[in-house]
PDB file of N, CA and C in Angstrom:
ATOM      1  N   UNK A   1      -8.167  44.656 -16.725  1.00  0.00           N
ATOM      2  CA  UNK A   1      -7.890  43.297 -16.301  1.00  0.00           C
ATOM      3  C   UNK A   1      -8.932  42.871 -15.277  1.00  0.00           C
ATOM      4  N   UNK A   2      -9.406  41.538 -14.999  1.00  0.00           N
ATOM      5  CA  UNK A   2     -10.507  40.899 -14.358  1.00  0.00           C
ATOM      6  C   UNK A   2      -9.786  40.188 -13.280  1.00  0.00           C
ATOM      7  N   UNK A   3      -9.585  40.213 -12.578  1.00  0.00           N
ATOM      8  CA  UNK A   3      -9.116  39.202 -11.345  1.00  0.00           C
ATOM      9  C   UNK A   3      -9.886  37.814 -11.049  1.00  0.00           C
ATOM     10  N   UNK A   4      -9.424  36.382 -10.919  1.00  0.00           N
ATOM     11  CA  UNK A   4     -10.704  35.416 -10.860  1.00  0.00           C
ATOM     12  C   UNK A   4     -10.108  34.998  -9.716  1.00  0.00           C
ATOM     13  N   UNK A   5     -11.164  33.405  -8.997  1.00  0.00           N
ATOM     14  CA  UNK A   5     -11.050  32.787  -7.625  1.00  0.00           C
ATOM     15  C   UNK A   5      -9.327  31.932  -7.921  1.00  0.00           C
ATOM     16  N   UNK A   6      -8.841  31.958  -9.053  1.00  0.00           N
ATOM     17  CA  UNK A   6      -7.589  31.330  -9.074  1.00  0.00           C
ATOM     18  C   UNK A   6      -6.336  31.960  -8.829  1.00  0.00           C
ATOM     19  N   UNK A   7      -6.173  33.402  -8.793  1.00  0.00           N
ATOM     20  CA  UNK A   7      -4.972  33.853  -8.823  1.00  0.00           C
ATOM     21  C   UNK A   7      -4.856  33.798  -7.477  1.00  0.00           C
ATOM     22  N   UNK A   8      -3.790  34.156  -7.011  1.00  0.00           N
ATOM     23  CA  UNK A   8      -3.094  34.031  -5.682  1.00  0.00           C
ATOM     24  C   UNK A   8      -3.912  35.787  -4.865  1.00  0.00           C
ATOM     25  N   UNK A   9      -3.632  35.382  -3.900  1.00  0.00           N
ATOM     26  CA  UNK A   9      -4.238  36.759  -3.104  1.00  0.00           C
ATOM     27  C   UNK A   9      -3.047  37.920  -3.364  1.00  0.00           C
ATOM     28  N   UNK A  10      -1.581  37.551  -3.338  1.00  0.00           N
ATOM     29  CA  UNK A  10      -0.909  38.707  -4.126  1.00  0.00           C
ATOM     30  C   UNK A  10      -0.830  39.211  -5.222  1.00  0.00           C
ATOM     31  N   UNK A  11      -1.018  37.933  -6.140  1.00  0.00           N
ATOM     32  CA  UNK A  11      -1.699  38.575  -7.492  1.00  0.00           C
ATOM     33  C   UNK A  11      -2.550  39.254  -7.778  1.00  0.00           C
ATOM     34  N   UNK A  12      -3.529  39.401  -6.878  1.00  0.00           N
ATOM     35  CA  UNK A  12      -4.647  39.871  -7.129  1.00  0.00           C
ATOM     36  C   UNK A  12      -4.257  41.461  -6.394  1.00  0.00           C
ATOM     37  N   UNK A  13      -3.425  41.536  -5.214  1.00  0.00           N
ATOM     38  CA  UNK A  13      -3.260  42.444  -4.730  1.00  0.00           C
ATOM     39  C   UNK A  13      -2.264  43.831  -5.888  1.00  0.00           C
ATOM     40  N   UNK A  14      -1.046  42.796  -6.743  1.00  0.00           N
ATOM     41  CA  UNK A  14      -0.665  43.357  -7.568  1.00  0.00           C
ATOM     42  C   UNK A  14      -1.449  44.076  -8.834  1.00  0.00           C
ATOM     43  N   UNK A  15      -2.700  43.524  -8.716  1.00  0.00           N
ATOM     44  CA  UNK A  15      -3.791  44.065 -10.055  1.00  0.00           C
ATOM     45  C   UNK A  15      -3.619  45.597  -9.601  1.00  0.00           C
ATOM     46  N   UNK A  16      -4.269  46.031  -8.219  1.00  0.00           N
ATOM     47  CA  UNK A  16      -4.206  47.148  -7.974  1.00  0.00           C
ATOM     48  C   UNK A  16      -4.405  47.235  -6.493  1.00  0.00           C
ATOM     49  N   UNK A  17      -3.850  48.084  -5.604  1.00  0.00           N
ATOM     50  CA  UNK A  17      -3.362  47.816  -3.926  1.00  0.00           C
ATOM     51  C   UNK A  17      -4.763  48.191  -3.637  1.00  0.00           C
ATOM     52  N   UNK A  18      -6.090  48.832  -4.147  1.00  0.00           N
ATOM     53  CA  UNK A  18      -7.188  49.478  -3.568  1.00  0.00           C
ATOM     54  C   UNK A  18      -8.126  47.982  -3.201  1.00  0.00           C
ATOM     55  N   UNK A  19      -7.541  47.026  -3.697  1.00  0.00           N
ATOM     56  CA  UNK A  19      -8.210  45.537  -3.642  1.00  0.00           C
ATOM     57  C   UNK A  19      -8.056  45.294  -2.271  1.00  0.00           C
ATOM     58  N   UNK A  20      -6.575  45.516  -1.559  1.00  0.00           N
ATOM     59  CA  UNK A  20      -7.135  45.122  -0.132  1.00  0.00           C
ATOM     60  C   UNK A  20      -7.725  45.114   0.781  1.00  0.00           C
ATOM     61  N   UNK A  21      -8.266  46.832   0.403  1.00  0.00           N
ATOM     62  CA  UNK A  21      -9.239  47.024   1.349  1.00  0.00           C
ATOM     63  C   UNK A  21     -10.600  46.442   0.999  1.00  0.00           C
ATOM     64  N   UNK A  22     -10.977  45.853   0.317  1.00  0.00           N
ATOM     65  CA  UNK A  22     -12.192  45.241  -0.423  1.00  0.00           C
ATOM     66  C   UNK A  22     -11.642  43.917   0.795  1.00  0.00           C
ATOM     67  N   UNK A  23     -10.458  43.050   0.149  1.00  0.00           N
ATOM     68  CA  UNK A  23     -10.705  42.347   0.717  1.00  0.00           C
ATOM     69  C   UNK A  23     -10.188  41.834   2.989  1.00  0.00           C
ATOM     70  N   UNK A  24      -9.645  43.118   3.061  1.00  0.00           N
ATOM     71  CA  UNK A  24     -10.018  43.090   4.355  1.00  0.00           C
ATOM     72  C   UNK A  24     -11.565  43.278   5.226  1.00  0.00           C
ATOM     73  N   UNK A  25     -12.292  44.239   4.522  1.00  0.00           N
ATOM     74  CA  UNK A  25     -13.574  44.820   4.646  1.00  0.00           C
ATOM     75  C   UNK A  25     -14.530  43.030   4.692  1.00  0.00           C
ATOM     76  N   UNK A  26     -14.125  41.877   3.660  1.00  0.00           N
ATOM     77  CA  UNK A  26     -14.629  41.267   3.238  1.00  0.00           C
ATOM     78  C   UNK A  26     -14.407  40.139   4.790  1.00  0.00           C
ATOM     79  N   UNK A  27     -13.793  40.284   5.249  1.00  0.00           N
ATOM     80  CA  UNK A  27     -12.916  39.487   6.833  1.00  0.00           C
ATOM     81  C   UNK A  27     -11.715  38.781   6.065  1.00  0.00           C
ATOM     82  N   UNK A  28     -11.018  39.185   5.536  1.00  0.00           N
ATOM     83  CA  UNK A  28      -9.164  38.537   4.853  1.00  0.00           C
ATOM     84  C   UNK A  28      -9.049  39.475   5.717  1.00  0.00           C
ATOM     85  N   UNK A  29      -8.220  39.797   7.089  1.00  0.00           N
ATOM     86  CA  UNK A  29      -7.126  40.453   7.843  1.00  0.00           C
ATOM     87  C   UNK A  29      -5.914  39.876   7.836  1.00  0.00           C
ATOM     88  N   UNK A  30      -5.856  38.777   6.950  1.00  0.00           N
ATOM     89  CA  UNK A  30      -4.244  38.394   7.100  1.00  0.00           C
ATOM     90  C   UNK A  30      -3.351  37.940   5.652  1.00  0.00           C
ATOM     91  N   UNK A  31      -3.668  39.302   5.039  1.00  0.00           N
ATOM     92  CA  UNK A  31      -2.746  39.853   3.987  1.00  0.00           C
ATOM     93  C   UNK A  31      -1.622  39.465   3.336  1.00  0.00           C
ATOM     94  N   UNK A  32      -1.014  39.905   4.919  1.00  0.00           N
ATOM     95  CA  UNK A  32       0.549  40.151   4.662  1.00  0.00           C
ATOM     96  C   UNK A  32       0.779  38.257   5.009  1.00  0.00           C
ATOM     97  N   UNK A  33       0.154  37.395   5.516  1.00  0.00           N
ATOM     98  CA  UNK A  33       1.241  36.232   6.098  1.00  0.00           C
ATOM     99  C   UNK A  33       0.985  35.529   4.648  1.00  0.00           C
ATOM    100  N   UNK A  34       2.183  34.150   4.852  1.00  0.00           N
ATOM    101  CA  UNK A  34       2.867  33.497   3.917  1.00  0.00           C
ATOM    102  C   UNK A  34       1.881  33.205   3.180  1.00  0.00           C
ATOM    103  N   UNK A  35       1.001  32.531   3.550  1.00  0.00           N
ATOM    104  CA  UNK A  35      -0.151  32.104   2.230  1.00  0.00           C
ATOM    105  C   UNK A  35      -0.689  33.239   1.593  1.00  0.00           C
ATOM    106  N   UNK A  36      -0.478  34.436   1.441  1.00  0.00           N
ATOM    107  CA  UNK A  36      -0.704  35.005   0.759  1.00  0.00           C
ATOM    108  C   UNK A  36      -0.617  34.938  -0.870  1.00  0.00           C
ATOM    109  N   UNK A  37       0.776  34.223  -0.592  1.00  0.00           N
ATOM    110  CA  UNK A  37       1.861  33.968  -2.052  1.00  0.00           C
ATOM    111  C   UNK A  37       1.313  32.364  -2.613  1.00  0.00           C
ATOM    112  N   UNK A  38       0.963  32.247  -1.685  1.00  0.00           N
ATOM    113  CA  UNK A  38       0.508  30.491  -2.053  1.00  0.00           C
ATOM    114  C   UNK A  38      -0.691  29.833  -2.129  1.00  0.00           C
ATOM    115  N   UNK A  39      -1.825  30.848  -1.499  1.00  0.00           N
ATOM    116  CA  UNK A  39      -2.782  30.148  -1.734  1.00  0.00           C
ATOM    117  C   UNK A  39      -3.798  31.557  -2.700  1.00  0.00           C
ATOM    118  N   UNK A  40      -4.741  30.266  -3.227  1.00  0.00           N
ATOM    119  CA  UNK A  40      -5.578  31.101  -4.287  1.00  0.00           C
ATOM    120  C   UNK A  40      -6.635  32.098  -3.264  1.00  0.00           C
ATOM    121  N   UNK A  41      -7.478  32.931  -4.372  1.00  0.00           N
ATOM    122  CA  UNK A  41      -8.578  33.077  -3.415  1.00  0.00           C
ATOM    123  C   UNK A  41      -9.427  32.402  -2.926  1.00  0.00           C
ATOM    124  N   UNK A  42      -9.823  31.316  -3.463  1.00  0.00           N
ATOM    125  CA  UNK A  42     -10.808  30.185  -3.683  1.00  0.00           C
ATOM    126  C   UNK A  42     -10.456  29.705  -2.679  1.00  0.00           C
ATOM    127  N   UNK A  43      -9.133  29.501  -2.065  1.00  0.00           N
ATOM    128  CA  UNK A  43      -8.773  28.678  -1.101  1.00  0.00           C
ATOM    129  C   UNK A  43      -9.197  29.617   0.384  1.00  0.00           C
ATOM    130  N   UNK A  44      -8.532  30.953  -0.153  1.00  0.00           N
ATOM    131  CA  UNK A  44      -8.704  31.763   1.128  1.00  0.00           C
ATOM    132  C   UNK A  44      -9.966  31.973   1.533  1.00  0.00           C
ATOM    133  N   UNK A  45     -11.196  32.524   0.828  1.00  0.00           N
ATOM    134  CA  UNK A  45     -12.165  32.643   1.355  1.00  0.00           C
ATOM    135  C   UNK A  45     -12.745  31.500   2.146  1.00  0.00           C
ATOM    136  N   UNK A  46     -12.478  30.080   1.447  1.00  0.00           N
ATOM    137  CA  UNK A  46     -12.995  28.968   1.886  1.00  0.00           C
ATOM    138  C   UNK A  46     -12.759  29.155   3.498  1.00  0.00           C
ATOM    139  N   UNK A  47     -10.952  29.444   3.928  1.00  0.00           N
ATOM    140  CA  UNK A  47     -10.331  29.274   4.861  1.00  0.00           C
ATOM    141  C   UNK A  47     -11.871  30.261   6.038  1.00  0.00           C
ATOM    142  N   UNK A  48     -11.710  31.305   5.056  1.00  0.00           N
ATOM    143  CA  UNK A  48     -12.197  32.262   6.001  1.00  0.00           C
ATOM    144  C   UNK A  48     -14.182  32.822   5.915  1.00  0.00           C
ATOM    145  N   UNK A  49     -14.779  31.437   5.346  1.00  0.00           N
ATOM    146  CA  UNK A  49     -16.338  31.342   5.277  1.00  0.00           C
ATOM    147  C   UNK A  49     -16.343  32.459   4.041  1.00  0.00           C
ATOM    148  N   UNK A  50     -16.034  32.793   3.390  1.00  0.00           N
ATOM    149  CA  UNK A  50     -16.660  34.349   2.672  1.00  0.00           C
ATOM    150  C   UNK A  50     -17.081  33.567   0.881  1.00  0.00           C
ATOM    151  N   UNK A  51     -17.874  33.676   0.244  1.00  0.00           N
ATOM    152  CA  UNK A  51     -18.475  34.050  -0.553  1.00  0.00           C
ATOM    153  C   UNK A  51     -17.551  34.485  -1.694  1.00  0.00           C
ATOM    154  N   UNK A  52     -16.685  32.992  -2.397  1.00  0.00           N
ATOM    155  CA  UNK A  52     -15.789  33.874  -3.520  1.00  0.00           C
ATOM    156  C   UNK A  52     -16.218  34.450  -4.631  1.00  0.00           C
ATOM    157  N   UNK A  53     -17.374  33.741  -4.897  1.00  0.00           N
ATOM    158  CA  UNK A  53     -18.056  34.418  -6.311  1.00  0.00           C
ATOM    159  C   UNK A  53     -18.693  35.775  -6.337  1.00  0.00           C
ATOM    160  N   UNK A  54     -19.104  36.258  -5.249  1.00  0.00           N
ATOM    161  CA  UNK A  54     -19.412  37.684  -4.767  1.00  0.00           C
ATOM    162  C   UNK A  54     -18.555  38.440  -4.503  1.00  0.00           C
ATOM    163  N   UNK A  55     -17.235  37.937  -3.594  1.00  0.00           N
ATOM    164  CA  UNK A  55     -16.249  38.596  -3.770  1.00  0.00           C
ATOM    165  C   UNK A  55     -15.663  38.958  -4.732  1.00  0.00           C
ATOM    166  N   UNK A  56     -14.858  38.137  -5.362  1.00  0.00           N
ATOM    167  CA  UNK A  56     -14.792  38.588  -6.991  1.00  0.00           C
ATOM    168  C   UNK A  56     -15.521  39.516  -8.119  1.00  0.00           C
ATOM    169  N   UNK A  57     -16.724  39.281  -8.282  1.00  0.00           N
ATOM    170  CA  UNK A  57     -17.991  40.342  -8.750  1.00  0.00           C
ATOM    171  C   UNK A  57     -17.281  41.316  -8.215  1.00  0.00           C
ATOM    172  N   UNK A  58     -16.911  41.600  -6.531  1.00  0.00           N
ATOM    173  CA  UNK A  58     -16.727  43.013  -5.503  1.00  0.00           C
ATOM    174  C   UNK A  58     -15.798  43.536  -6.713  1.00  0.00           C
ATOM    175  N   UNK A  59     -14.891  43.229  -6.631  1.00  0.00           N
ATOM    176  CA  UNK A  59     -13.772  42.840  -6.916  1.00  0.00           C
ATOM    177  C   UNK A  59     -13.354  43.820  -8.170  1.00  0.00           C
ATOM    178  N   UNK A  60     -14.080  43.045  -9.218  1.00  0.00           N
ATOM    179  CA  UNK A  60     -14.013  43.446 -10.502  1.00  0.00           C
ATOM    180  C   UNK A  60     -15.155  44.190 -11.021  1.00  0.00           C
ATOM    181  N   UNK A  61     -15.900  44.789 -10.030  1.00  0.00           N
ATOM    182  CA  UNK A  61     -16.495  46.060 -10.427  1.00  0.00           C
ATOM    183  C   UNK A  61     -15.958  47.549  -9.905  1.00  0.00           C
ATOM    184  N   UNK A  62     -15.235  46.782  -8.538  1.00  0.00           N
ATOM    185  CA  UNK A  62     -13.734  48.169  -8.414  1.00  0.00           C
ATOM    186  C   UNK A  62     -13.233  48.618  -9.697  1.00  0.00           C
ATOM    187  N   UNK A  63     -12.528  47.791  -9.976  1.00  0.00           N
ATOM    188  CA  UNK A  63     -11.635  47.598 -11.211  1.00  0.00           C
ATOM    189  C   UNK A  63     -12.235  47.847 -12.351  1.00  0.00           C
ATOM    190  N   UNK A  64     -13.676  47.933 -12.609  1.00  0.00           N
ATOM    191  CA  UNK A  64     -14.290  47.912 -13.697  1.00  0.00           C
ATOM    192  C   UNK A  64     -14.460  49.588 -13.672  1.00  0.00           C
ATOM    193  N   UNK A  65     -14.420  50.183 -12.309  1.00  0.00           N
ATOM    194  CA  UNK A  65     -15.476  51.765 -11.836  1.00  0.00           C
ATOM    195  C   UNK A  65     -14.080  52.330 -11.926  1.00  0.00           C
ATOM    196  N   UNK A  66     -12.738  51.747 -11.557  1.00  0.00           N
ATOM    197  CA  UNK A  66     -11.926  52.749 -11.811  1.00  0.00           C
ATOM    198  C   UNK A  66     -11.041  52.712 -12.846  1.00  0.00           C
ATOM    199  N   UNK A  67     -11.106  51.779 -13.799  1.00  0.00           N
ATOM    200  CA  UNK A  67     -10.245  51.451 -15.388  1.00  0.00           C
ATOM    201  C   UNK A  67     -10.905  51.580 -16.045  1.00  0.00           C
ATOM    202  N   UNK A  68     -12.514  51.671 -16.016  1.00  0.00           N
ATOM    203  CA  UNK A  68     -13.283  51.762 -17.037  1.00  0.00           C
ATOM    204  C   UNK A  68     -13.241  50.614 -18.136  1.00  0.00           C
ATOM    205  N   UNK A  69     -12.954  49.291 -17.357  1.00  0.00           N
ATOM    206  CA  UNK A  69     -13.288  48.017 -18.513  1.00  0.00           C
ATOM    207  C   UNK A  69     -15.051  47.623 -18.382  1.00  0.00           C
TER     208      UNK A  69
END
């Protein structure tokens, strides 16, 4: 599975939990609060200056190195 800038940051966390540390590493330290559930990534990085299209790439080459898609 590919994660994109639209799913929610828990969705994305539900892909697989090794994502958070990608995206804490990335400056997301705030995980756990309510917008987690509500806002996209697209929104969050915006919130927080970061680079969603690189992030994502991050992202889904985790996912790519440890599922082998």
């Amino acid at each position: 599975m590919e994660i994109n800038k639209k799913m929610t940051i828990e969705e994305i966390i539900n892909v697989d939990n090794g994502i958070a540390n990608i995206l804490m590493a990335s400056g997301m330290h705030c995980l756990g609060c309510v917008m987690a559930s509500g806002e996209n990534l697209e929104q969050a990085c915006g919130v927080h200056g970061i680079d969603c299209d690189e992030l994502v790439a991050r992202i889904n080459a985790h996912l790519s190195e440890k599922w082998g898609n």
